[in-house]
C-alpha atoms as a PDB file:
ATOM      1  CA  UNK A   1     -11.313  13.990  -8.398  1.00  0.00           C
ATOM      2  CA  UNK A   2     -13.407  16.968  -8.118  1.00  0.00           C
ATOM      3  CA  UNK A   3     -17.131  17.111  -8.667  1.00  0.00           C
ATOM      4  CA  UNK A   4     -17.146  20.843  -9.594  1.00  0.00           C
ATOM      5  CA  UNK A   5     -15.368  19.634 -12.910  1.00  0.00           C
ATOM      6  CA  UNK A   6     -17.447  20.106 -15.866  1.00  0.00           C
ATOM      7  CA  UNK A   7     -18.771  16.392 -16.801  1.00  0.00           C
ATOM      8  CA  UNK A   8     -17.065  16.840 -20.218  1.00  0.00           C
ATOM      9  CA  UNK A   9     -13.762  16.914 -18.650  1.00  0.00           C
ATOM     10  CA  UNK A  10     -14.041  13.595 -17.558  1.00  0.00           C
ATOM     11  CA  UNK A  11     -15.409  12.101 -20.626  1.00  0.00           C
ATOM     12  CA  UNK A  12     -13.095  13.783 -22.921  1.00  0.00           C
ATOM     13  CA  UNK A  13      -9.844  12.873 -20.167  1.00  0.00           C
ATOM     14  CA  UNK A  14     -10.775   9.087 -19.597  1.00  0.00           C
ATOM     15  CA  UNK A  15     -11.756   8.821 -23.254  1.00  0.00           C
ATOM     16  CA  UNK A  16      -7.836   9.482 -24.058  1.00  0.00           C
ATOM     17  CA  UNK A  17      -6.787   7.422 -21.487  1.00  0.00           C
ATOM     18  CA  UNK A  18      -8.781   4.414 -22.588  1.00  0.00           C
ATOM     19  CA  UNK A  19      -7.493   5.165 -25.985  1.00  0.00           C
ATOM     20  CA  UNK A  20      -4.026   4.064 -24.550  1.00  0.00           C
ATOM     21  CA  UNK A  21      -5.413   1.046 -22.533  1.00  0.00           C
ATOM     22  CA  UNK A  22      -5.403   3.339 -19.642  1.00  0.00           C
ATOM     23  CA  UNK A  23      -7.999   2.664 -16.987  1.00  0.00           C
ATOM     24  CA  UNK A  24      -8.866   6.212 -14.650  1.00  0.00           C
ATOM     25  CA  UNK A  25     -10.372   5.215 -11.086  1.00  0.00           C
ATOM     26  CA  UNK A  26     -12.490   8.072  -8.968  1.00  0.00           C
ATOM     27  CA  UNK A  27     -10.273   9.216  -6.054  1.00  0.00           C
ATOM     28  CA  UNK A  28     -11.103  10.931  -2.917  1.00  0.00           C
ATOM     29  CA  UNK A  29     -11.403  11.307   1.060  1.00  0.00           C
ATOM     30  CA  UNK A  30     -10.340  12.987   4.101  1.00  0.00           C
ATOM     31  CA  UNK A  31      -9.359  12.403   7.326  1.00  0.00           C
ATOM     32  CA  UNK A  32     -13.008  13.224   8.830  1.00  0.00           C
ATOM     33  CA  UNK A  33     -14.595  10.057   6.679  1.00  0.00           C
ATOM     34  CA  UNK A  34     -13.436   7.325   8.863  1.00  0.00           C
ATOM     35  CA  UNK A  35     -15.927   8.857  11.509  1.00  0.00           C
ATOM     36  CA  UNK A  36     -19.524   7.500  11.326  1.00  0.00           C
ATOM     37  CA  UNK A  37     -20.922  11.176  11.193  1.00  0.00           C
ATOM     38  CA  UNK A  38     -19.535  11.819   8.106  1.00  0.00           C
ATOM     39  CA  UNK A  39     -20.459   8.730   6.072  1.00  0.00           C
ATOM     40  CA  UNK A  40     -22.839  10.706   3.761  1.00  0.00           C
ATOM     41  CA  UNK A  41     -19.563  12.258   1.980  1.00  0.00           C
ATOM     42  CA  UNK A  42     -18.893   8.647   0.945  1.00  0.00           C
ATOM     43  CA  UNK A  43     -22.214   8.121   0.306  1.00  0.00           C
ATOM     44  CA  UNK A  44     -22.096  10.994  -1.830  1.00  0.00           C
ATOM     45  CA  UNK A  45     -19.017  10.409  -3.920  1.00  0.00           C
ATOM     46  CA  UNK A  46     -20.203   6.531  -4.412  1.00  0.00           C
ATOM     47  CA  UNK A  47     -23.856   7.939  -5.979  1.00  0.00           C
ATOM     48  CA  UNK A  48     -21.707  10.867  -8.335  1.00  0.00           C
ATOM     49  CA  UNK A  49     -19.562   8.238  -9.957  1.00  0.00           C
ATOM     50  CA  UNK A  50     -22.368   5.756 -10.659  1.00  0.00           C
ATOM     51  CA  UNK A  51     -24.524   8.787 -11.577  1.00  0.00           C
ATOM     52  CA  UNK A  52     -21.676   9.818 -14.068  1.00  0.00           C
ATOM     53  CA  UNK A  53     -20.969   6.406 -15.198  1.00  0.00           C
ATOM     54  CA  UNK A  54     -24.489   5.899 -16.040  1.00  0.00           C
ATOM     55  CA  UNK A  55     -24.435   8.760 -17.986  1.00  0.00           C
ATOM     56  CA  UNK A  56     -21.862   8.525 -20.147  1.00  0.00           C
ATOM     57  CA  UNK A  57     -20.125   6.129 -23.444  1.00  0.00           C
ATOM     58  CA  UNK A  58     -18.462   2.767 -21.950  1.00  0.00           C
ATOM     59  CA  UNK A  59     -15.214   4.218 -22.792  1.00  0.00           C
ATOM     60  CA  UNK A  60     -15.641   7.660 -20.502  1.00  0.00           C
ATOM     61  CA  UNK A  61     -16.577   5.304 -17.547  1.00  0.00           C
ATOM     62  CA  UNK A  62     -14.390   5.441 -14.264  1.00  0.00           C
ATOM     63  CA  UNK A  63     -13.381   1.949 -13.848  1.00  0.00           C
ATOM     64  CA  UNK A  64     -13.156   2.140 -10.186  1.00  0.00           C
ATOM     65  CA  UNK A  65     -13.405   4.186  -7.363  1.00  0.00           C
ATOM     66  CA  UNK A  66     -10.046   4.811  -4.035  1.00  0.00           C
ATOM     67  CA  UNK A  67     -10.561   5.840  -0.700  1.00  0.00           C
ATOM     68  CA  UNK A  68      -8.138   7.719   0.794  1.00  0.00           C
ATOM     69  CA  UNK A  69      -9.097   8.672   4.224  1.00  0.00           C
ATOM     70  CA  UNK A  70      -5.692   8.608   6.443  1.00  0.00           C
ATOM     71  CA  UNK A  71      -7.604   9.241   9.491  1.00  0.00           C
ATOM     72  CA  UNK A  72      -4.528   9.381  11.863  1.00  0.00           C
ATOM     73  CA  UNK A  73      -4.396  13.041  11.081  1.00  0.00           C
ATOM     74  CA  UNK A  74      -6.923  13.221  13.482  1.00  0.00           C
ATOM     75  CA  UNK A  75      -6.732  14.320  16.931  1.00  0.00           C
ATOM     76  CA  UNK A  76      -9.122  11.708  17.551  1.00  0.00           C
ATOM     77  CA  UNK A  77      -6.136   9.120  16.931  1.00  0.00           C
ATOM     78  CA  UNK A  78      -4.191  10.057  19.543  1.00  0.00           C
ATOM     79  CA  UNK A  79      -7.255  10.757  22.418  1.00  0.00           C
ATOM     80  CA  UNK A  80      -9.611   7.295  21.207  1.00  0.00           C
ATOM     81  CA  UNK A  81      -7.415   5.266  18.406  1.00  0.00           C
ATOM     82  CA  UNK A  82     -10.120   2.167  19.482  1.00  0.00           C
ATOM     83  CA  UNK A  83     -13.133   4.346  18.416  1.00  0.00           C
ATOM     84  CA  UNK A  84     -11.613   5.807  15.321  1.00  0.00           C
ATOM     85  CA  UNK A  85     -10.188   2.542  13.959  1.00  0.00           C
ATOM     86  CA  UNK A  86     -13.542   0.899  13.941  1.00  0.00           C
ATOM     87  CA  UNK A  87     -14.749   3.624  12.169  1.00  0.00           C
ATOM     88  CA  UNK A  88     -12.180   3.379   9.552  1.00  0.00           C
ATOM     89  CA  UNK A  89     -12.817  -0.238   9.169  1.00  0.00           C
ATOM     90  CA  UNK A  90     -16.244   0.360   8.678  1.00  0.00           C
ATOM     91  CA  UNK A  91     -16.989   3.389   6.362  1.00  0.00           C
ATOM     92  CA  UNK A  92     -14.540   1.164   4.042  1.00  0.00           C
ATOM     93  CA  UNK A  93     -16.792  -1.663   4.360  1.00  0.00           C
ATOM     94  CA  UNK A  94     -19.591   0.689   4.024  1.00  0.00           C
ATOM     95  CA  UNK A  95     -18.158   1.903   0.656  1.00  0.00           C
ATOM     96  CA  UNK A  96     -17.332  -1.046  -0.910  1.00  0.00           C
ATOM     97  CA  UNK A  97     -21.300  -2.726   0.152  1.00  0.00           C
ATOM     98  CA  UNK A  98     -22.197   0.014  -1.514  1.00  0.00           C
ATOM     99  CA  UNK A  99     -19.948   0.690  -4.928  1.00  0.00           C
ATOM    100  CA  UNK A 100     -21.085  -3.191  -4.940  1.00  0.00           C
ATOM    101  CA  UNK A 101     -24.706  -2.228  -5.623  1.00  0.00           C
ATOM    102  CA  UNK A 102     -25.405  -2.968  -9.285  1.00  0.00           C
ATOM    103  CA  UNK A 103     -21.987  -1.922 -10.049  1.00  0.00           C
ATOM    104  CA  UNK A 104     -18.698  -3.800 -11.144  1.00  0.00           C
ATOM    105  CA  UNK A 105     -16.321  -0.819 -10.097  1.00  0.00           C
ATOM    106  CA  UNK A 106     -13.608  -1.968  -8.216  1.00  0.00           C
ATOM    107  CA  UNK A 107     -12.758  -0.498  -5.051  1.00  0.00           C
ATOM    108  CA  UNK A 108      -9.834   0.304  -3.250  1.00  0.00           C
ATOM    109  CA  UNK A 109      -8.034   2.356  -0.675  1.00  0.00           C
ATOM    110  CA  UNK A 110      -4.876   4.200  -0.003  1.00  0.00           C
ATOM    111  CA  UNK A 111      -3.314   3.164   3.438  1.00  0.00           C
ATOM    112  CA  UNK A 112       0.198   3.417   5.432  1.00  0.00           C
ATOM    113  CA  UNK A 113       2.397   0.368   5.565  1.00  0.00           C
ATOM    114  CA  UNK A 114       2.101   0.453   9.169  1.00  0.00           C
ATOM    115  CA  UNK A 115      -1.437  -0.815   9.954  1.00  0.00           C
ATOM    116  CA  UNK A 116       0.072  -4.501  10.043  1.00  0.00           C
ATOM    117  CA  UNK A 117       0.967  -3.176  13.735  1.00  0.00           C
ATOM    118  CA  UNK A 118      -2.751  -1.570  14.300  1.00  0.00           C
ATOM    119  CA  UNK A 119      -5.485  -3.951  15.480  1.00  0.00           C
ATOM    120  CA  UNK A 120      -8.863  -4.318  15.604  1.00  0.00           C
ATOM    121  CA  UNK A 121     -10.585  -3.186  18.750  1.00  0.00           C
ATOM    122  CA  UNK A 122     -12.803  -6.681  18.712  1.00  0.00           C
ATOM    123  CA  UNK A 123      -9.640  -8.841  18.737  1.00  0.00           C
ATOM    124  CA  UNK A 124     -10.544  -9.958  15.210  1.00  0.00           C
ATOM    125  CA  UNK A 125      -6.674  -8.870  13.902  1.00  0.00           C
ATOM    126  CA  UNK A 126      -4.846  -5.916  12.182  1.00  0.00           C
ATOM    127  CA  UNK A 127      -6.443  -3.472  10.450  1.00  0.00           C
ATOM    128  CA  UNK A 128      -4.823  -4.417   7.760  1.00  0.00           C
ATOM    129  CA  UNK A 129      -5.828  -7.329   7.000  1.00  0.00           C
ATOM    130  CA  UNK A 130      -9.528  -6.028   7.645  1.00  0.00           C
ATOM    131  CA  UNK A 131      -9.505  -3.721   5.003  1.00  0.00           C
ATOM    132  CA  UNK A 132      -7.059  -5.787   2.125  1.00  0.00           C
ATOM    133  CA  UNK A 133      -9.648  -8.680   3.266  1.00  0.00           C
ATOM    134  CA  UNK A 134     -12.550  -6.460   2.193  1.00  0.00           C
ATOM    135  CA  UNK A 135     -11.564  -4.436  -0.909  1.00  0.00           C
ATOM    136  CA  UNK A 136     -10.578  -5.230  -4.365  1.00  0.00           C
ATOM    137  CA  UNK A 137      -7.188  -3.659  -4.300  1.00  0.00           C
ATOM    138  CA  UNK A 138      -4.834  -1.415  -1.420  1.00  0.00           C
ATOM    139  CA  UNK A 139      -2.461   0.608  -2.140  1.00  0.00           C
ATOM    140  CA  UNK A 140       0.383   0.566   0.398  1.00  0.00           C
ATOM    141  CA  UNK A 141       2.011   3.365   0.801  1.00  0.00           C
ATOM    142  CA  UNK A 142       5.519   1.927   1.358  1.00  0.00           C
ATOM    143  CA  UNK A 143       7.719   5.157   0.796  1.00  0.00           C
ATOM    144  CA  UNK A 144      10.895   4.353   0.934  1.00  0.00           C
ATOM    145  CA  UNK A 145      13.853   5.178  -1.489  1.00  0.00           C
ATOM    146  CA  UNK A 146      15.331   1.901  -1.806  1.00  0.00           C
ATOM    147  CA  UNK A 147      14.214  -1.226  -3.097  1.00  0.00           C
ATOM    148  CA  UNK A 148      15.046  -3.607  -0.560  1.00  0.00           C
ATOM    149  CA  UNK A 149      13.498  -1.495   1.868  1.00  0.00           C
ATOM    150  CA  UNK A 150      10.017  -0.430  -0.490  1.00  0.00           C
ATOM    151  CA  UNK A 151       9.255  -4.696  -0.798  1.00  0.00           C
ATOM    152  CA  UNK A 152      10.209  -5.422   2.688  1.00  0.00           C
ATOM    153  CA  UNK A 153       7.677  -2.428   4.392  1.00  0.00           C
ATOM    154  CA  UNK A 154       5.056  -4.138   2.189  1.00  0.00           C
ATOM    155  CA  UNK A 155       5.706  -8.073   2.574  1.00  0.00           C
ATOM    156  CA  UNK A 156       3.271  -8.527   5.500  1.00  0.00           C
ATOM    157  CA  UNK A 157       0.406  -7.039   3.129  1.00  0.00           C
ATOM    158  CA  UNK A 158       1.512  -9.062   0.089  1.00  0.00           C
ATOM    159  CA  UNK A 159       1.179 -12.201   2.077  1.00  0.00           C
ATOM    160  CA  UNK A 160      -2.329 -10.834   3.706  1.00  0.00           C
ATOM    161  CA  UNK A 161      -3.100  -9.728   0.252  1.00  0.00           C
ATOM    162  CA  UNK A 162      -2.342 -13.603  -1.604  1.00  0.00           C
ATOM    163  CA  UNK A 163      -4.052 -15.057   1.224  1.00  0.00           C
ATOM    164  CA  UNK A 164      -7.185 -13.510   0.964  1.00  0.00           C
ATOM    165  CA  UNK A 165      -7.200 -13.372  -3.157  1.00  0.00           C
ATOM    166  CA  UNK A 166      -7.218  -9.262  -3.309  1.00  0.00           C
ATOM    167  CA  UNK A 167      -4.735  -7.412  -5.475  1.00  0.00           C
ATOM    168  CA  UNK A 168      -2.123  -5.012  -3.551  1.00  0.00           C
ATOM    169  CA  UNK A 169      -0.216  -2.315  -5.356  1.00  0.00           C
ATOM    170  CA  UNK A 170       3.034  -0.952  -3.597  1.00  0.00           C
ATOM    171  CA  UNK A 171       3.669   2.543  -3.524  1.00  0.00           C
ATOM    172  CA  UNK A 172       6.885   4.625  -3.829  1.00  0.00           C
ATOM    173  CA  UNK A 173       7.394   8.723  -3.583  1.00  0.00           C
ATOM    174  CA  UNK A 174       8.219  11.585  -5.217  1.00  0.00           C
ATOM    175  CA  UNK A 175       7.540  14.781  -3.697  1.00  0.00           C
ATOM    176  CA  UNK A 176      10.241  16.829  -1.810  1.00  0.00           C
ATOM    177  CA  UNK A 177      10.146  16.382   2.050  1.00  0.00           C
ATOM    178  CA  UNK A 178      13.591  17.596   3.300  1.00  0.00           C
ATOM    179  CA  UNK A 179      12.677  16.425   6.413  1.00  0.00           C
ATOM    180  CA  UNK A 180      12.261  12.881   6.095  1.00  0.00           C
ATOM    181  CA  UNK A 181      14.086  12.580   2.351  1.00  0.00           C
ATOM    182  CA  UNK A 182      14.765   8.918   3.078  1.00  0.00           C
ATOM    183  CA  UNK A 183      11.128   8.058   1.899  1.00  0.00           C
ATOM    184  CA  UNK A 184      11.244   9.782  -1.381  1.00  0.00           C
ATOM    185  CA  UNK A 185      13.025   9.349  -5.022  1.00  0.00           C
ATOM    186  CA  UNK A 186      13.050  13.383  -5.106  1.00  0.00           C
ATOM    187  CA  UNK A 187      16.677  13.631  -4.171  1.00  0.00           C
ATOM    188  CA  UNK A 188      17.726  10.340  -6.426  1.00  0.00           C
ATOM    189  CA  UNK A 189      15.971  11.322  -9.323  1.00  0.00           C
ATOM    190  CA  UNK A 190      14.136   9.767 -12.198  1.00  0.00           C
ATOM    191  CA  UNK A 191      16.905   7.839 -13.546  1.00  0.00           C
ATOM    192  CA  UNK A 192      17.493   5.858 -10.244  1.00  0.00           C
ATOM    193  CA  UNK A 193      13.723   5.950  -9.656  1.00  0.00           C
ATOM    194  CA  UNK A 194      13.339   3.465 -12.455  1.00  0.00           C
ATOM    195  CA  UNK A 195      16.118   1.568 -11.987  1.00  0.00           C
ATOM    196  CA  UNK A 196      14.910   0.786  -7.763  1.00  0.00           C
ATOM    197  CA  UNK A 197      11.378   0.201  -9.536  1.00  0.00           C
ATOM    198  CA  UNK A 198      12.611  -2.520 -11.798  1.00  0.00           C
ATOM    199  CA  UNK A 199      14.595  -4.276  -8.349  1.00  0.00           C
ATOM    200  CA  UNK A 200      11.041  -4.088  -6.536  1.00  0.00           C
ATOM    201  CA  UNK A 201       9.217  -5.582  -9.058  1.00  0.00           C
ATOM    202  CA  UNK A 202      12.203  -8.373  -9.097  1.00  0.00           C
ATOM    203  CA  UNK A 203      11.506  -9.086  -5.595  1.00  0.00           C
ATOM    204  CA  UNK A 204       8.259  -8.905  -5.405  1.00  0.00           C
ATOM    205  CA  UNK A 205       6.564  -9.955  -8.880  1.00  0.00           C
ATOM    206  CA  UNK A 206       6.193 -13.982  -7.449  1.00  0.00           C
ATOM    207  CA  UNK A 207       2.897 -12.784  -4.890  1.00  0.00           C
ATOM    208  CA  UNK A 208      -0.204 -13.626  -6.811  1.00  0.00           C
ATOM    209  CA  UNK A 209      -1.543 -10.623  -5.380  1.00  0.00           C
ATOM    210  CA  UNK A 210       1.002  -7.983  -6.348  1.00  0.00           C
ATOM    211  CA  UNK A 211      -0.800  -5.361  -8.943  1.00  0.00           C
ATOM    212  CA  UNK A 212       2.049  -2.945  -9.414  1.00  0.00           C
ATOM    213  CA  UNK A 213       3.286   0.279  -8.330  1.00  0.00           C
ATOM    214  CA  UNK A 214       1.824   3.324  -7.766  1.00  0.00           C
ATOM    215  CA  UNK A 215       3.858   6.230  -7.671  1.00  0.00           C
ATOM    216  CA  UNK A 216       3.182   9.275  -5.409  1.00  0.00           C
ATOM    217  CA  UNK A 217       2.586  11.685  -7.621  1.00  0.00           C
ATOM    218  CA  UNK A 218       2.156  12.083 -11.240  1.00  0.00           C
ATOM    219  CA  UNK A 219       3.204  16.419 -11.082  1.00  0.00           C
ATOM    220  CA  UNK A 220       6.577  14.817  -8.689  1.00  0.00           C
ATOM    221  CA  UNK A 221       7.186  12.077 -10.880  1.00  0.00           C
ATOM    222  CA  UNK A 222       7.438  14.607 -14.373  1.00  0.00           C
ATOM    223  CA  UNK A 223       9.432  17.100 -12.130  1.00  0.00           C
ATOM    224  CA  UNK A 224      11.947  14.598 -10.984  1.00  0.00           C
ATOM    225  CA  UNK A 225      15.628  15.150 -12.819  1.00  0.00           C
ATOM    226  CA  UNK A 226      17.896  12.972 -13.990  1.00  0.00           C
END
C-alpha cells in the first residue's frame, strides 16, 4: 500500500472487494524496519491504517495489516546476523502490541521458509517459531514449482503454526527469474499452476493451522500463459 493514494481509492477498491467476500489487508516494509532506529516507520503505517479505518464505512475497512521486512538484504546480516535478528523479532512484536491497541486487525508477516534454521540469539529457538508464535497469520514464502516440494519447505512452520494456534498461509511464485526458475510457476504456466495448487492443498489441508495460499504476485499470476 501507498499512503500518497487518495483515501477514496481505498474506500472505493476495498468496497468492491468486500462486495465479493474479499477481505484487503494493509501491506508494507523494508529491509531497514527490522532495525530499532527505524521503528517509527512501523509506528507510522500502524497509526495510518487505524486513522483510515476510523474514518471510513465498515465495509472500506482494511481487515488487517502484513509486514514484510526481509531484513537479510541487509549488509548488516552478513557483518552482525545476532543483532539484526533480535531486531526483527522485535519490531514484529512491536507491531503486533501495537495493531493490538483497540483494534481487531489481524496481523501478519511475510517471511522465507528458511528461518526454521535461524535462531534466536537468547537460546529461546528459531526465529520462526518466534514470530508464527506472535502473529495472527505468516506467510511462508515457500517458492518452489512443485507441489511436493512447496508443502515439504513449509511443514516445519505448519507444525510450529498448529502448535501454537496461529494460521500459516503457504506461498508459491510467479514472476520470471531465469536464474533460479526452479522456484517459480512462470515457465509452467497457469494451467499447471493450478493443477500443483490443488496437490498442495491435498497434502497439506489436514494442519489446523493451514490458511491457504498466497500467490506471488497478482500482475505474474494474470500474465502467466497457458
Amino acid at each position: 500500500m501507498n499512503r500518497g493514494v487518495a483515501k477514496s481509492a481505498y474506500r472505493s477498491f476495498i468496497k468492491t472487494a468486500a462486495g465479493y467476500g474479499i477481505e484487503v489487508h494493509a501491506l508494507d516494509g523494508a529491509p531497514e524496519w527490522a532495525l530499532p532506529v527505524n521503528r517509527q516507520y512501523i509506528t507510522d503505517l500502524v497509526n495510518w491504517v487505524k486513522s483510515y479505518n476510523a474514518s471510513v464505512l465498515v465495509n472500506e475497512r482494511f481487515a488487517g495489516i502484513q509486514l514484510d521486512v526481509e531484513p537479510y538484504l541487509l549488509p548488516e546480516w552478513s557483518t552482525d546476523q545476532g543483532t539484526v535478528v533480535t531486531g526483527w523479532q522485535q519490531a514484529l512484536a512491536y507491531f503486533h502490541d501495537l495493531v493490538k491497541q483497540n483494534t481487531s486487525l489481524t496481523t501478519a508477516a511475510a517471511t522465507p521458509f528458511w528461518l526454521d534454521t535461524i535462531y534466536m540469539p537468547d537460546g529461546s529457538g528459531t526465529l520462526s517459531e518466534a514470530i508464527i508464535a506472535k502473529l495472527d497469520e505468516t506467510a511462508i514464502m515457500s517458492y518452489r514449482d512443485n507441489a511436493q516440494e512447496v508443502a515439504d519447505l513449509a511443514a516445519t512452520e505448519l507444525a510450529s503454526a498448529d502448535r501454537f494456534g496461529k494460521k500459516l498461509w503457504i506461498s508459491v511464485e510467479t514472476t520470471s527469474l531465469p536464474d533460479t526458475p526452479f522456484v517459480t510457476f512462470y515457465e509452467e504456466g497457469k494451467a499447471e499452476m493450478e493443477r500443483q495448487l490443488a496437490i498442495i492443498d491435498g497434502l497439506v489441508s489436514t494442519h489446523p493451522s493451514y490458511a491457504g495460499i498466497a500467490v506471488h504476485d497478482y500482475a505474474g499470476w494474470r500474465a502467466l500463459g497457458n
